[in-house]
C-alpha atoms as a PDB file:
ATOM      1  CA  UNK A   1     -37.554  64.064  73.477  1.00  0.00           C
ATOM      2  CA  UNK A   2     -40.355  66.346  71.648  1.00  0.00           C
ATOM      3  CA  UNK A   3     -40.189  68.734  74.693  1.00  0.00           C
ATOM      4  CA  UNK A   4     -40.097  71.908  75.040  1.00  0.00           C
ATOM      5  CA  UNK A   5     -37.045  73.073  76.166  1.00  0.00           C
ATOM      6  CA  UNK A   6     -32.948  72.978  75.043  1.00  0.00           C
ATOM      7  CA  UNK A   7     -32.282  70.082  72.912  1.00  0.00           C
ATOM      8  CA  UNK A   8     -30.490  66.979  74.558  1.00  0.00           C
ATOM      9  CA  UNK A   9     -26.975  66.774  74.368  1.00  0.00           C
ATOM     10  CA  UNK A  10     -26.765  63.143  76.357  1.00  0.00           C
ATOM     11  CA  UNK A  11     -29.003  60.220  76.489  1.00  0.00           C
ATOM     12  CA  UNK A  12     -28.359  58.395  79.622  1.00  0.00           C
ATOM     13  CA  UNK A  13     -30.589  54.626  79.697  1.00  0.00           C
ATOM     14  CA  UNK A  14     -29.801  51.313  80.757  1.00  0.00           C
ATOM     15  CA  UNK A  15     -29.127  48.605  78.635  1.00  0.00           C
ATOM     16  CA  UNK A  16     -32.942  47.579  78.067  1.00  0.00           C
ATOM     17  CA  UNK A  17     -32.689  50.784  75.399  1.00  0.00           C
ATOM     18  CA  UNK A  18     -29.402  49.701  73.052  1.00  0.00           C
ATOM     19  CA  UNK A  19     -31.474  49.612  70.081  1.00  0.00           C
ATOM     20  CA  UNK A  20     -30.287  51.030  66.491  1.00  0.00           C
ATOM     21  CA  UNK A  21     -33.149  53.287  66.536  1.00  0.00           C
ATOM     22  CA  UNK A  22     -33.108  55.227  69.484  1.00  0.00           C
ATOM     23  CA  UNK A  23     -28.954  56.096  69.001  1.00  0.00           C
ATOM     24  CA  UNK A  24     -29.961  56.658  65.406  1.00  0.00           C
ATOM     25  CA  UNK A  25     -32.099  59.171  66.307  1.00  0.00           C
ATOM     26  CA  UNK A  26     -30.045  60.801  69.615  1.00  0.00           C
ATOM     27  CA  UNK A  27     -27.860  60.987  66.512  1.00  0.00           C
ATOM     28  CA  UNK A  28     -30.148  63.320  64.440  1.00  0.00           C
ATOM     29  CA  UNK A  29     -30.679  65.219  66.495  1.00  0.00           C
ATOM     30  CA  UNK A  30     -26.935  66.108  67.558  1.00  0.00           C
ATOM     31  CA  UNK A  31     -26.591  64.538  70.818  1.00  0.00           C
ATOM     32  CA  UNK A  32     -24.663  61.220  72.073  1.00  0.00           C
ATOM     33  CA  UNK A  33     -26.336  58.379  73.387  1.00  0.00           C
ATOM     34  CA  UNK A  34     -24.814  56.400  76.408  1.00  0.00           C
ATOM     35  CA  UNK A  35     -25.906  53.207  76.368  1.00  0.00           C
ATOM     36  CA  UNK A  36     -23.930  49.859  77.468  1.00  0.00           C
ATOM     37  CA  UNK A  37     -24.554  47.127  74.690  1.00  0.00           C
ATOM     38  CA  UNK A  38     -26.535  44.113  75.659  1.00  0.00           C
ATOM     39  CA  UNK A  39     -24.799  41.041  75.301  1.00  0.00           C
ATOM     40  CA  UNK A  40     -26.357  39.845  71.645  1.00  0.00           C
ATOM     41  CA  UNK A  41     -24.714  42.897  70.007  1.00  0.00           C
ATOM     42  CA  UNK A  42     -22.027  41.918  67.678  1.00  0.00           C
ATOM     43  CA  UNK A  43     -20.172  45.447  67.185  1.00  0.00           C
ATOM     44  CA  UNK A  44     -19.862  47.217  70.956  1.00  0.00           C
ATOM     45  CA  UNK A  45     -19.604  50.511  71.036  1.00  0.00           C
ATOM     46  CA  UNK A  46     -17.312  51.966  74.005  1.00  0.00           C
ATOM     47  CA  UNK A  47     -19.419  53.587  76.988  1.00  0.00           C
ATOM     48  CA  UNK A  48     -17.974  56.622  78.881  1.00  0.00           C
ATOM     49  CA  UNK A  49     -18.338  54.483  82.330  1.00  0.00           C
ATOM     50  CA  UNK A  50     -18.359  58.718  84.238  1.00  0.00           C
ATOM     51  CA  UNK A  51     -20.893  60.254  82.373  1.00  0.00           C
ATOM     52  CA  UNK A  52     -22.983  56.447  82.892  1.00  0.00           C
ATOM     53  CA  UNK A  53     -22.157  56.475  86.462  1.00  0.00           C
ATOM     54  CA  UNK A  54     -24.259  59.756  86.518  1.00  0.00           C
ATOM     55  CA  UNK A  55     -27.327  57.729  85.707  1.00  0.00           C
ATOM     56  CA  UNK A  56     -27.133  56.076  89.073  1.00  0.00           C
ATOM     57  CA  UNK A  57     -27.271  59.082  91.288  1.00  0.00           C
ATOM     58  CA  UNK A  58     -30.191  59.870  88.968  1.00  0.00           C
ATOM     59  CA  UNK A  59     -32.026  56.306  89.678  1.00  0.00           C
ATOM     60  CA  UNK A  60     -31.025  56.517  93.376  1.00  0.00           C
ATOM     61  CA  UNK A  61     -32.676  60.152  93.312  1.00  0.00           C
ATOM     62  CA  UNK A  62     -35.857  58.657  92.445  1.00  0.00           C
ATOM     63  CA  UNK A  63     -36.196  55.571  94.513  1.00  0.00           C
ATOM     64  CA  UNK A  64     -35.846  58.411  97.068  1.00  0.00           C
ATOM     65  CA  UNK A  65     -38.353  60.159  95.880  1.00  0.00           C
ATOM     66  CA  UNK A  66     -40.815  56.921  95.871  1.00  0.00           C
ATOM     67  CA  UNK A  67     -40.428  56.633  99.575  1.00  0.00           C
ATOM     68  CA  UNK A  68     -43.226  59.110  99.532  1.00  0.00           C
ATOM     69  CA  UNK A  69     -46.156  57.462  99.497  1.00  0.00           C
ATOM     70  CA  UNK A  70     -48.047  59.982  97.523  1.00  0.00           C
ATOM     71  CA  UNK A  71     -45.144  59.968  95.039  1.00  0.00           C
ATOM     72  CA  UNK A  72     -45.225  56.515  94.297  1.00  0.00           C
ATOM     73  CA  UNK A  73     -48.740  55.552  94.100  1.00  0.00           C
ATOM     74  CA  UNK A  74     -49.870  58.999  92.062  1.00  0.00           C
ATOM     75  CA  UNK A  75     -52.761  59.846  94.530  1.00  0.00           C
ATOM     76  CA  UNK A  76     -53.074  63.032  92.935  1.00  0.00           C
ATOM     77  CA  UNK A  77     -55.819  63.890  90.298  1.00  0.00           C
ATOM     78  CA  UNK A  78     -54.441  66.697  88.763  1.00  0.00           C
ATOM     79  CA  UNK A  79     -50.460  67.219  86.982  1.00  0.00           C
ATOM     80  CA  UNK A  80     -49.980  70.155  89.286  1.00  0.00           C
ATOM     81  CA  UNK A  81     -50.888  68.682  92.442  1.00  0.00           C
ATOM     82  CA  UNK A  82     -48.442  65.997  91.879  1.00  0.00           C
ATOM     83  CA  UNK A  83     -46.089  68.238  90.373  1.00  0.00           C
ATOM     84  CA  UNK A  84     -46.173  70.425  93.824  1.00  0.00           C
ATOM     85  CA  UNK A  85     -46.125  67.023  96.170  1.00  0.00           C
ATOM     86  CA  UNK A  86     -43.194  66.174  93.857  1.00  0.00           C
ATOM     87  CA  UNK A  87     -41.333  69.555  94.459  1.00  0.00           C
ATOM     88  CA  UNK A  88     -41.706  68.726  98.924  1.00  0.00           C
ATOM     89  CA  UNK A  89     -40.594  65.508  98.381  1.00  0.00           C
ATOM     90  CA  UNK A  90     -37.572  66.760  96.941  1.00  0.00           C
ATOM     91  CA  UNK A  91     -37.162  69.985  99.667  1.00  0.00           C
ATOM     92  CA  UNK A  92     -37.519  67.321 102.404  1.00  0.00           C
ATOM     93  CA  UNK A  93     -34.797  65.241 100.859  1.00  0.00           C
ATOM     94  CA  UNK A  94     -32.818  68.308 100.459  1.00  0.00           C
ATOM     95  CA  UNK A  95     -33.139  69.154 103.659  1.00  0.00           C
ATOM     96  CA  UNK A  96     -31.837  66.024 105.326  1.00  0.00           C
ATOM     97  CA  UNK A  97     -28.748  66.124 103.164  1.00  0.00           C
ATOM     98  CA  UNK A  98     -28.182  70.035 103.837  1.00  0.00           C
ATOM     99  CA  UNK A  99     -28.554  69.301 107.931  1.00  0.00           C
ATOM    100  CA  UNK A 100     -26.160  66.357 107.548  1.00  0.00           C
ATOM    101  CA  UNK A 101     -23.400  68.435 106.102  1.00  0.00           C
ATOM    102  CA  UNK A 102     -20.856  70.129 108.612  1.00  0.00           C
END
């Protein structure tokens, strides 16, 4: 969240991360978090179930990603390397969708 970069607008996490203090603070700092309550919260807060369902294709995007090999295990040494092997992954997965396509 300290990142360089435009703020965040929209906090997208599972349900492992519905704590006061991280929507507190997505609060502060102008943006909405959108997290589905766990079951031990007393006062539920409503979830908007499209921008949530983003967070799948988001998930899904990166269990793709981890069928690389290199991707998953972090065989790189340096931030770029794996940075640049992240980058093919993603052009070969790219790829395959834009060749699928009529």
């Amino acid at each position: 969240m300290e990142a360089d970069g435009p703020p965040a607008r929209v906090l997208l996490a599972d349900g492992g991360y519905d704590s006061d203090a991280i929507r507190q603070d997505m609060e502060a700092r102008g943006g909405v978090a959108v997290i589905p309550a766990r079951r031990t919260r007393k006062v539920r807060e409503s979830v908007d179930a499209h921008i949530y369902a983003l967070r799948n294709r988001i998930e899904r995007c990166f269990n793709r990603l981890k069928n690389a090999r290199r991707v998953a295990t972090c065989y790189d040494k340096t931030a770029d390397s794996y940075r640049g092997f992240v980058q093919i992954a993603s052009i070969r997965l790219w790829i395959k969708d834009f060749a699928k396509t009529p």
